[in-house]
Protein backbone atom coordinates (compact mmCIF):
# COMPACT_ATOMS: atom_id res chain seq x y z
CA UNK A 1 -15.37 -15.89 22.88
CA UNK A 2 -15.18 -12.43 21.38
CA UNK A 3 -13.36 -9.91 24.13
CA UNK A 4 -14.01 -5.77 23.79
CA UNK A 5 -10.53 -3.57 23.41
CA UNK A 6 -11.22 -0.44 24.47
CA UNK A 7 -8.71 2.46 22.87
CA UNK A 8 -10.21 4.95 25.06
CA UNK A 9 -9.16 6.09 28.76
CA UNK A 10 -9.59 3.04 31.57
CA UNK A 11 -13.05 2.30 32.20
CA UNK A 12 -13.67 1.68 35.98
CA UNK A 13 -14.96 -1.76 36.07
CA UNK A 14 -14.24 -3.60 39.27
CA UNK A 15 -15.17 -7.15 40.69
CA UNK A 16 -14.55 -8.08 44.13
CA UNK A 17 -12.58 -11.33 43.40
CA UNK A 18 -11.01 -14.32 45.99
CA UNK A 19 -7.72 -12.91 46.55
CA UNK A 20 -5.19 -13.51 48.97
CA UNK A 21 -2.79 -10.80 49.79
CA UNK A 22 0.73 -10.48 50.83
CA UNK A 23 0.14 -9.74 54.31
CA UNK A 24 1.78 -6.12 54.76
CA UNK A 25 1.60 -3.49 57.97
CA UNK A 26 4.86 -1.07 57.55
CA UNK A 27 6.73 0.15 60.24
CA UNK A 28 8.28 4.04 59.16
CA UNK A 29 9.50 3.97 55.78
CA UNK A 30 12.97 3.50 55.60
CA UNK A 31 15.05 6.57 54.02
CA UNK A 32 17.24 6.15 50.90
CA UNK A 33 20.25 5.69 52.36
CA UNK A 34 18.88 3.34 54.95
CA UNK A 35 18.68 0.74 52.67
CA UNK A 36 21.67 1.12 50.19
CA UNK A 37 19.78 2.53 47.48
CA UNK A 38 20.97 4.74 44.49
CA UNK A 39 17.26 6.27 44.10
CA UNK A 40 14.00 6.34 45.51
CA UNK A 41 10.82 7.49 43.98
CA UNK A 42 8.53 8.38 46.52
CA UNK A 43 4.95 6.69 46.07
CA UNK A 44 2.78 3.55 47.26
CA UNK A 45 4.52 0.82 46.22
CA UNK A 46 2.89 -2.77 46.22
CA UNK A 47 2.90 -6.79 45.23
CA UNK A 48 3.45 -5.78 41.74
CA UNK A 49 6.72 -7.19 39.68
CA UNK A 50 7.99 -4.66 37.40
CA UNK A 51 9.62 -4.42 33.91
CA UNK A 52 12.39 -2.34 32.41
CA UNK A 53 13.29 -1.89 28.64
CA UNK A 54 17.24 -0.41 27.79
CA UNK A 55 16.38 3.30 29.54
CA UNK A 56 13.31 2.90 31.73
CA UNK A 57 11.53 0.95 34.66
CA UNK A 58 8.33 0.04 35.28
CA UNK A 59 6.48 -0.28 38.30
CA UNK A 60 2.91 -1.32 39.40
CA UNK A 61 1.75 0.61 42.80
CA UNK A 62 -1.15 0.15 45.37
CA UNK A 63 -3.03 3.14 43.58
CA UNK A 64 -4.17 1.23 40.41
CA UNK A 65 -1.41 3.11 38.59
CA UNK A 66 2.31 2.36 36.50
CA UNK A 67 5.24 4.96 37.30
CA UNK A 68 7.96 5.44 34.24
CA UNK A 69 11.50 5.85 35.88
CA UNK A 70 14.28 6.69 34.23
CA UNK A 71 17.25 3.54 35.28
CA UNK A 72 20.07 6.08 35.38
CA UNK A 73 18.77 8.97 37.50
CA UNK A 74 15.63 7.95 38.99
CA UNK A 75 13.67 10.97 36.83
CA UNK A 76 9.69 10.07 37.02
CA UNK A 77 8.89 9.96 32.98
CA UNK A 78 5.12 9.31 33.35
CA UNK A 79 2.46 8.58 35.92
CA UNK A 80 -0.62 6.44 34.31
CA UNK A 81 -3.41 4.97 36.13
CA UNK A 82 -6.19 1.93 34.99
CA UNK A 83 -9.00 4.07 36.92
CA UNK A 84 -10.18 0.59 38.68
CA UNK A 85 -12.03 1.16 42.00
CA UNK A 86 -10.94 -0.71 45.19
CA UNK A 87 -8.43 -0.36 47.59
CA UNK A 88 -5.53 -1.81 45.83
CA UNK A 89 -4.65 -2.99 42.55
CA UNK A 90 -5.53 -6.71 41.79
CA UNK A 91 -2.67 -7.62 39.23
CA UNK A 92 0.70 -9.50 39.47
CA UNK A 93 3.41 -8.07 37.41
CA UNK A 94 3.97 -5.35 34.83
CA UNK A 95 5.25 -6.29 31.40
CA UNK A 96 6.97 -4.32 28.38
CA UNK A 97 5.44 -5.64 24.85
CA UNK A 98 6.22 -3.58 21.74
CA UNK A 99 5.07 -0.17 21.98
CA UNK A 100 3.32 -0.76 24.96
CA UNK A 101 3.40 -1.42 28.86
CA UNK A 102 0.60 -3.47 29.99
CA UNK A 103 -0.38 -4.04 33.43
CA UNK A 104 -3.14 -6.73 35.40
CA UNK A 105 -5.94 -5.14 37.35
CA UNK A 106 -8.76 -7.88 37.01
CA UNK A 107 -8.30 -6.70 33.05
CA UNK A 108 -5.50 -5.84 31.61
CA UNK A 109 -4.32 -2.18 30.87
CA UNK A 110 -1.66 -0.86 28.29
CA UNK A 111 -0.16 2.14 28.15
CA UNK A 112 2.25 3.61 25.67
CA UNK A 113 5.61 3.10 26.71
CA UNK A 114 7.22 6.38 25.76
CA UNK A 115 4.48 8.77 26.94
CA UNK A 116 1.93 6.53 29.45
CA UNK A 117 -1.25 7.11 27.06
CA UNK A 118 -3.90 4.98 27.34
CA UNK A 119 -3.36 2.67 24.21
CA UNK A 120 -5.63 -0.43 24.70
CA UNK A 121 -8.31 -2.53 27.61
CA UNK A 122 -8.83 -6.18 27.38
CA UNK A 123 -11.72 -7.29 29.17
CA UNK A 124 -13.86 -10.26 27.77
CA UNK A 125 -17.54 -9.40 27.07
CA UNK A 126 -18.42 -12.38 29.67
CA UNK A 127 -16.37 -10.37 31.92
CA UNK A 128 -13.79 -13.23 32.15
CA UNK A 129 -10.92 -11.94 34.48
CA UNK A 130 -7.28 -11.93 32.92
CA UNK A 131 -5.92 -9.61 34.37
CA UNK A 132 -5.37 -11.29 38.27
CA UNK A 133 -2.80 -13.53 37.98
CA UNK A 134 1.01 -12.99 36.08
CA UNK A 135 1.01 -11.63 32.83
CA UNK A 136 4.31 -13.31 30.20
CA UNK A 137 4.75 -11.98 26.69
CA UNK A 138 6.83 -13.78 23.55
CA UNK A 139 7.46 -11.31 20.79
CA UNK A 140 4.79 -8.82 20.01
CA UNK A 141 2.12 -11.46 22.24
CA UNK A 142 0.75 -10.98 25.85
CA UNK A 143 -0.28 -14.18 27.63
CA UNK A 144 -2.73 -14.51 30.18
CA UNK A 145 -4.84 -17.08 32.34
CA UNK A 146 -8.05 -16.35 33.41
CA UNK A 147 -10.57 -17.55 36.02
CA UNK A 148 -13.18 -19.19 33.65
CA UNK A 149 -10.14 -21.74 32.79
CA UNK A 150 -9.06 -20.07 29.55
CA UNK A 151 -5.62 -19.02 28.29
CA UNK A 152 -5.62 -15.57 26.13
CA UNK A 153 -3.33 -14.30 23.71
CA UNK A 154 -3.62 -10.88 22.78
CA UNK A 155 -1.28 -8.89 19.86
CA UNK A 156 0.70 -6.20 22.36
CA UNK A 157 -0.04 -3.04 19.65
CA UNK A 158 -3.69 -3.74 19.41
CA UNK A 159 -5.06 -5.36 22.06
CA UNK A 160 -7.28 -7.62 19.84
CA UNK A 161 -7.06 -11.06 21.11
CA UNK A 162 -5.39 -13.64 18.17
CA UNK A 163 -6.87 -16.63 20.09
CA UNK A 164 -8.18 -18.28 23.57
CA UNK A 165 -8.62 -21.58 24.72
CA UNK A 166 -10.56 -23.10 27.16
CA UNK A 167 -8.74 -25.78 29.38
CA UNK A 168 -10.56 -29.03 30.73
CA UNK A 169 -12.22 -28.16 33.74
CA UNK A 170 -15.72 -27.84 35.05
CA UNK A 171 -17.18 -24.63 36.21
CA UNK A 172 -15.30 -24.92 39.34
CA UNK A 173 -11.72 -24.78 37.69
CA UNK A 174 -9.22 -21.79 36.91
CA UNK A 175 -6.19 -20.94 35.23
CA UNK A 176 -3.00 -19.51 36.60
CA UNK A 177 0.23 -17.62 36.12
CA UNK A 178 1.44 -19.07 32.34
CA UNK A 179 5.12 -19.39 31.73
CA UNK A 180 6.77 -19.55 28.13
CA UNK A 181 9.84 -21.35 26.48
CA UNK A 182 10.18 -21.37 22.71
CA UNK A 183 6.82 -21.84 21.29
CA UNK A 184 4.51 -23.28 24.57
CA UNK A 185 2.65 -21.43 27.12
CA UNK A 186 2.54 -23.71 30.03
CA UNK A 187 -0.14 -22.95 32.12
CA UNK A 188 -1.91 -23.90 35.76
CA UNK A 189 -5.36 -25.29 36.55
CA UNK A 190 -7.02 -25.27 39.64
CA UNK A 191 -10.63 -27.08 40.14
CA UNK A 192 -12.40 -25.94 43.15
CA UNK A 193 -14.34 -28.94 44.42
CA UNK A 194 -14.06 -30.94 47.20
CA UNK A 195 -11.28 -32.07 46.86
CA UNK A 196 -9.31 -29.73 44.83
CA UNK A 197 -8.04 -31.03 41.64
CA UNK A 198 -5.45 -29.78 39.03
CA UNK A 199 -3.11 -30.10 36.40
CA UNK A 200 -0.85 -28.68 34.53
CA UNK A 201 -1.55 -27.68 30.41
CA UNK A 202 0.94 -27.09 27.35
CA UNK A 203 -0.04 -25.05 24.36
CA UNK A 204 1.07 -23.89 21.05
CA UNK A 205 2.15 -19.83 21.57
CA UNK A 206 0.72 -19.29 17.76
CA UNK A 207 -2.41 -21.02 17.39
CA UNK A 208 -3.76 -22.08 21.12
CA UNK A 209 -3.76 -25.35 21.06
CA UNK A 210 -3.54 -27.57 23.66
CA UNK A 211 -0.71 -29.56 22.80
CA UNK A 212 -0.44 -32.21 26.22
CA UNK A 213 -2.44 -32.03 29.18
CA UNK A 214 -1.03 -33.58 32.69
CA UNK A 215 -3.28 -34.26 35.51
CA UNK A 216 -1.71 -34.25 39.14
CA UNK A 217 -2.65 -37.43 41.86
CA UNK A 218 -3.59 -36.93 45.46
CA UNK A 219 -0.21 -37.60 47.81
CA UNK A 220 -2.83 -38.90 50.49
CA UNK A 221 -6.77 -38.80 51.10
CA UNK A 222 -8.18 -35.16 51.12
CA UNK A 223 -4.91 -33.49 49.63
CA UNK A 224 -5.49 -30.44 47.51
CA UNK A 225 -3.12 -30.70 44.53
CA UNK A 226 -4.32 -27.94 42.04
CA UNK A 227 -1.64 -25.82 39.82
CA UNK A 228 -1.28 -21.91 40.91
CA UNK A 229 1.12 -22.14 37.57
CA UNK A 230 4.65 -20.51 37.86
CA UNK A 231 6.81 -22.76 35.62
CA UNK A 232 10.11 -22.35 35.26
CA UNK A 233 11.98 -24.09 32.81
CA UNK A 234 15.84 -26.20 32.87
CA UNK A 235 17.14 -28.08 29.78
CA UNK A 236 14.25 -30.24 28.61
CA UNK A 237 11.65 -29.88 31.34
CA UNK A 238 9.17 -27.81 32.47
CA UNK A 239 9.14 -27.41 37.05
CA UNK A 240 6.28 -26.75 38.20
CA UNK A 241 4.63 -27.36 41.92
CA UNK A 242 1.49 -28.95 43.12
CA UNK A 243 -0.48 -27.67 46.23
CA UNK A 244 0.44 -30.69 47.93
CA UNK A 245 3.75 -29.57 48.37
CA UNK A 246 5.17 -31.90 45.51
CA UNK A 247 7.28 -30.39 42.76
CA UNK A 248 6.78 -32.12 39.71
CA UNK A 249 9.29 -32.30 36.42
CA UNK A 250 7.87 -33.04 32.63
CA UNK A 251 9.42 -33.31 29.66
CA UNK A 252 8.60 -30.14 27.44
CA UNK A 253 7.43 -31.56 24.53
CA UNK A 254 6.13 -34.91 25.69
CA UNK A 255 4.67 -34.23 29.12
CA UNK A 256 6.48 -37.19 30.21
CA UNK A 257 7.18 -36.87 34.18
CA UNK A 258 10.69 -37.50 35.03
CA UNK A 259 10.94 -36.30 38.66
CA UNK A 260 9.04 -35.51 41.53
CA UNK A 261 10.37 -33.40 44.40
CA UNK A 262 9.12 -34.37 47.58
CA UNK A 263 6.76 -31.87 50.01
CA UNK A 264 8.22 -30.32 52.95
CA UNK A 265 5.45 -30.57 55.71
CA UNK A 266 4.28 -33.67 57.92
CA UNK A 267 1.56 -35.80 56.38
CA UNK A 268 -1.09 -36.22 57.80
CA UNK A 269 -0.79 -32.60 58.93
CA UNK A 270 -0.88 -32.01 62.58
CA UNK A 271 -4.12 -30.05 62.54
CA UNK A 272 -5.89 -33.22 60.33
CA UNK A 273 -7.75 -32.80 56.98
CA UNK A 274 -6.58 -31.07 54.05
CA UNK A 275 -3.42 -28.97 53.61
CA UNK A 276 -2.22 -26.97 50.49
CA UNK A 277 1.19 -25.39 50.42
CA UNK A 278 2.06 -22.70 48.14
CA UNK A 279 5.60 -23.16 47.17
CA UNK A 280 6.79 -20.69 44.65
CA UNK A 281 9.88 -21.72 42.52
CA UNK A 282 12.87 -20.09 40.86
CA UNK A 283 15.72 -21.63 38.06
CA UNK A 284 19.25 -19.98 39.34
CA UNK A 285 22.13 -21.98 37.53
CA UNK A 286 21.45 -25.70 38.01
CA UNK A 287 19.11 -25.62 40.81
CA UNK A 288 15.45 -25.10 41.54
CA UNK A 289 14.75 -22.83 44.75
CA UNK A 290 11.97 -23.79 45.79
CA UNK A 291 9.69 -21.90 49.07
CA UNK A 292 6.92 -22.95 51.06
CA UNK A 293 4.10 -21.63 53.27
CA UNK A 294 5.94 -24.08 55.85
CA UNK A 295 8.54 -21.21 56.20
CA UNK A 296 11.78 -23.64 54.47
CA UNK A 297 13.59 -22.85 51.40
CA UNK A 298 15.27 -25.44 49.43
CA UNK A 299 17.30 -26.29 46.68
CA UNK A 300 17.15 -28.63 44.01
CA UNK A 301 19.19 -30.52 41.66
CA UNK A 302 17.38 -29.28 38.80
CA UNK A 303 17.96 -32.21 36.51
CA UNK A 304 16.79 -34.94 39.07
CA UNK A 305 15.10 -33.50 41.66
CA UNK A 306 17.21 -34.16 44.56
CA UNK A 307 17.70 -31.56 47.52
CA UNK A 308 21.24 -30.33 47.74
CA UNK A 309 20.60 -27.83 50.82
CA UNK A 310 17.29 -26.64 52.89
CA UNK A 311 16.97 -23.56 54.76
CA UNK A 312 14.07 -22.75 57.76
CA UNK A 313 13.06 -19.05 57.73
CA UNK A 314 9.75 -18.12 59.14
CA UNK A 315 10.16 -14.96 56.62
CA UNK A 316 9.90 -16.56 53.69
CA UNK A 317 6.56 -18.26 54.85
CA UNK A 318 3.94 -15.48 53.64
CA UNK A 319 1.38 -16.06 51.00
CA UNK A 320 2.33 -14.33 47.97
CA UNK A 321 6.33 -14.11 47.85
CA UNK A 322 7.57 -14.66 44.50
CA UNK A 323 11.49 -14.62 43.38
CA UNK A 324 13.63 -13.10 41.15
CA UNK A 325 17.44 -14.43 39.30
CA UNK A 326 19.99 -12.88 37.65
CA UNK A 327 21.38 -16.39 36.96
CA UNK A 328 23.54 -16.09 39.59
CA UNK A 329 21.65 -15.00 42.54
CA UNK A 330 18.23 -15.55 44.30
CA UNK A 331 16.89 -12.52 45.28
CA UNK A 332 13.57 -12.49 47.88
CA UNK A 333 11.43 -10.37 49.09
CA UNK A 334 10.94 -11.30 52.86
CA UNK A 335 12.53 -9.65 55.96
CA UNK A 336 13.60 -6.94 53.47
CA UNK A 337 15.10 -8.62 50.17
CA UNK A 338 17.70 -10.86 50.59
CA UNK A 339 20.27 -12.03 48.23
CA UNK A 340 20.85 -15.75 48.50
CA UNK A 341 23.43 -17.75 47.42
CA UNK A 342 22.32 -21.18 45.39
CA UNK A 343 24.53 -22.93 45.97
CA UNK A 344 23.93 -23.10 49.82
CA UNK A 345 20.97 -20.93 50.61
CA UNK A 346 23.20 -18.95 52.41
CA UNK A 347 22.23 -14.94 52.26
CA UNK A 348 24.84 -13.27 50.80
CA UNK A 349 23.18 -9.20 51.30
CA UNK A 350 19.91 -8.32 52.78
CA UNK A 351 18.58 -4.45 52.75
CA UNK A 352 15.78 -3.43 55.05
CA UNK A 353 15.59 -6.04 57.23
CA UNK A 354 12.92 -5.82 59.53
CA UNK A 355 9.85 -7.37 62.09
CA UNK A 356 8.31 -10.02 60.60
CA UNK A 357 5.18 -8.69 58.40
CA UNK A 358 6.53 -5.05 58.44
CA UNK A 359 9.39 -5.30 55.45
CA UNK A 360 10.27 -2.51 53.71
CA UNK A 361 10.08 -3.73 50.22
CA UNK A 362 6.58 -5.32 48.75
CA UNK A 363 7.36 -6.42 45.22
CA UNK A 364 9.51 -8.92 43.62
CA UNK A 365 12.93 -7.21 42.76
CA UNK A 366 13.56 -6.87 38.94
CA UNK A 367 17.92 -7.16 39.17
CA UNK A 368 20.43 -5.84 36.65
CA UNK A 369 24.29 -5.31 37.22
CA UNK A 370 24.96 -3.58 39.97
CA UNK A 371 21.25 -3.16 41.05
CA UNK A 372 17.85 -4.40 42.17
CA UNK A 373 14.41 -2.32 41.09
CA UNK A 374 12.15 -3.55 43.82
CA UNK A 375 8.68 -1.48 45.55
CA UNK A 376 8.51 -0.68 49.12
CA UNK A 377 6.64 1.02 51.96
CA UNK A 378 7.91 4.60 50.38
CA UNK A 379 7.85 4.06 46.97
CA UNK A 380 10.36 3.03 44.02
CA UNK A 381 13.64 1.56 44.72
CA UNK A 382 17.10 1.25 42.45
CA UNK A 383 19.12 -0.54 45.08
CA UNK A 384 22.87 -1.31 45.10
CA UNK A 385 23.94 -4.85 44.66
């Protein structure tokens, strides 16, 4: 499959896709110093998860567009936009790959990182869609999942695609969110029949190929248990979650499961029929946090699997929250963004706390000493940690 890299301006190519979105209806934007912040850039912030090289963050608003801030002062550097149509944009996360910033808006849009020129466009000539789900690079490489079931890898620079593979599937399946460790790109699938079907897929970073393949089992009759993807990694293993609610545990290089992490809701569910629950995960320390759309947070031994503490919080139960570590601390966006201990679940800060739905941060926070780079209702956040 041959892909066209544009080195032009955006084009404005847009396809209505099945997305669901972070549920979001602000109160007032909260001032500055309402929320213990050392800067705000004012803007549209959204679901976007930004990246930061040694002098500059970058962040992924509503408006199809990046914003360049300088870390120390808060100093817009450059405004860029992809020129997609629609009234939001449809990508995941911004990421920093050599001389470029690239961000997901059904394709996937790079910019130059010192200046915010157009530099490169990936977009399939099938019009395959890469550019939805969370972008991950290793070295000069940008990794990303499509919805025709293929994994990409594209040189940063350039553009140009170095390889893609296709992932089994039928026509119904997808791919989702790809993690890295050392040389694999662990990746999601997610078959859309009746029922829904998945697995999870390892491949060689360099060449694309599919190096073990693990398929998950129904927990009971009529469970969806496709991949959404979002690895993380501890030791050996690779942690990844199921839409059953199970959180499953492979060796890395064999594929070999050695725990499985046990859902949080009621089986059969009270409503009868099928029930999928997104449960995004997070590596702080020794222990996987691990969410649900059930509104409870636990955490995990991460070397067997066993819960060490579980918190209820009907905050933490939207669609679409994703987490952020510093190694030390779990940081959330729900209610505000919280700051949660490990070890307990405990939260240790929260800024912007508010009515449920109406928070005043969107994205995932991006932490560094001292601070949290996060996107809210007004705009672009350093907060103080």
């Amino acid at each position: 499959m041959e892909a066209r890299v544009a080195v032009t301006a955006p084009g404005t190519y847009f396809t209505v896709g099945l997305l669901l979105v972070l549920a979001h209806c602000p109160d007032e934007p909260k001032a500055a110093e309402d929320v213990g912040a050392i800067w705000l850039v004012h803007g549209r912030g959204w679901n976007v998860a930004p990246a930061a090289d040694s002098t500059t963050v970058y962040f992924g608003g509503i408006a199809h567009d990046v914003v360049a801030i300088s870390k120390a002062g808060g100093q817009v550097r450059w405004r860029a936009s992809t020129g997609v149509a629609g009234p939001y944009t449809e990508g995941s996360n911004v990421v920093v790959a050599a001389n470029v910033v690239a961000v997901g808006d059904v394709d996937i849009y790079a910019f130059d990182r010192a200046t915010g020129a157009p530099r490169w466009t990936f977009r399939p000539v099938d019009l395959d869609e890469t550019g939805r789900g969370l972008l991950v690079v290793a070295g000069d490489a940008i990794f990303a999942a499509s919805l025709h079931n293929r994994v990409y890898a594209l040189d940063a620079r350039t553009g140009e695609q170095r390889w893609m593979t296709p992932l089994p599937g039928d026509s119904t399946s997808a791919a989702f969110d790809p993690a890295v460790h050392d040389s694999t790109v662990f990746v999601g699938v997610k078959r859309f029949g009746i029922p829904t079907t998945g697995a999870i897929a390892a491949l060689d970073t360099g060449t694309g190929t599919i190096r073990w393949v693990r398929e998950f089992a129904p927990s009971y009759p009529g469970a969806l248990y496709g991949c959404l993807g979002g690895a993380v990694f501890y030791d050996e293993l690779v942690i990844v979650a199921a839409e059953d609610g199970r959180i499953y545990a492979f060796d890395r290089r064999s594929g070999d499961t050695v725990w499985i992490a046990p859902r949080v809701h009621a089986i059969p569910p009270a409503t009868g029929g099928s029930y999928a629950d997104t449960r995004p995960l997070e590596i702080v320390g020794d222990i996987v946090v691990a969410g649900s759309t059930q509104g409870i947070l636990v955490g995990l031994d991460a070397a067997t699997g066993v819960e060490r503490w579980r918190r209820r919080d009907v905050t933490l139960s939207y669609f679409g929250v994703r987490y952020a570590s510093d190694g030390d601390t779990l940081f959330v966006t729900a209610d505000g963004v919280q700051g949660i201990d490990p070890a307990t679940g405990a939260a240790r800060w929260r800024r912007g706390a508010g009515a449920i739905n109406r928070s005043v941060f969107i994205s995932p926070g991006l932490p560094e000493p001292g601070r949290l780079f996060i996107s809210g209702d007004a705009g672009f956040y350093a907060l103080r940690r």
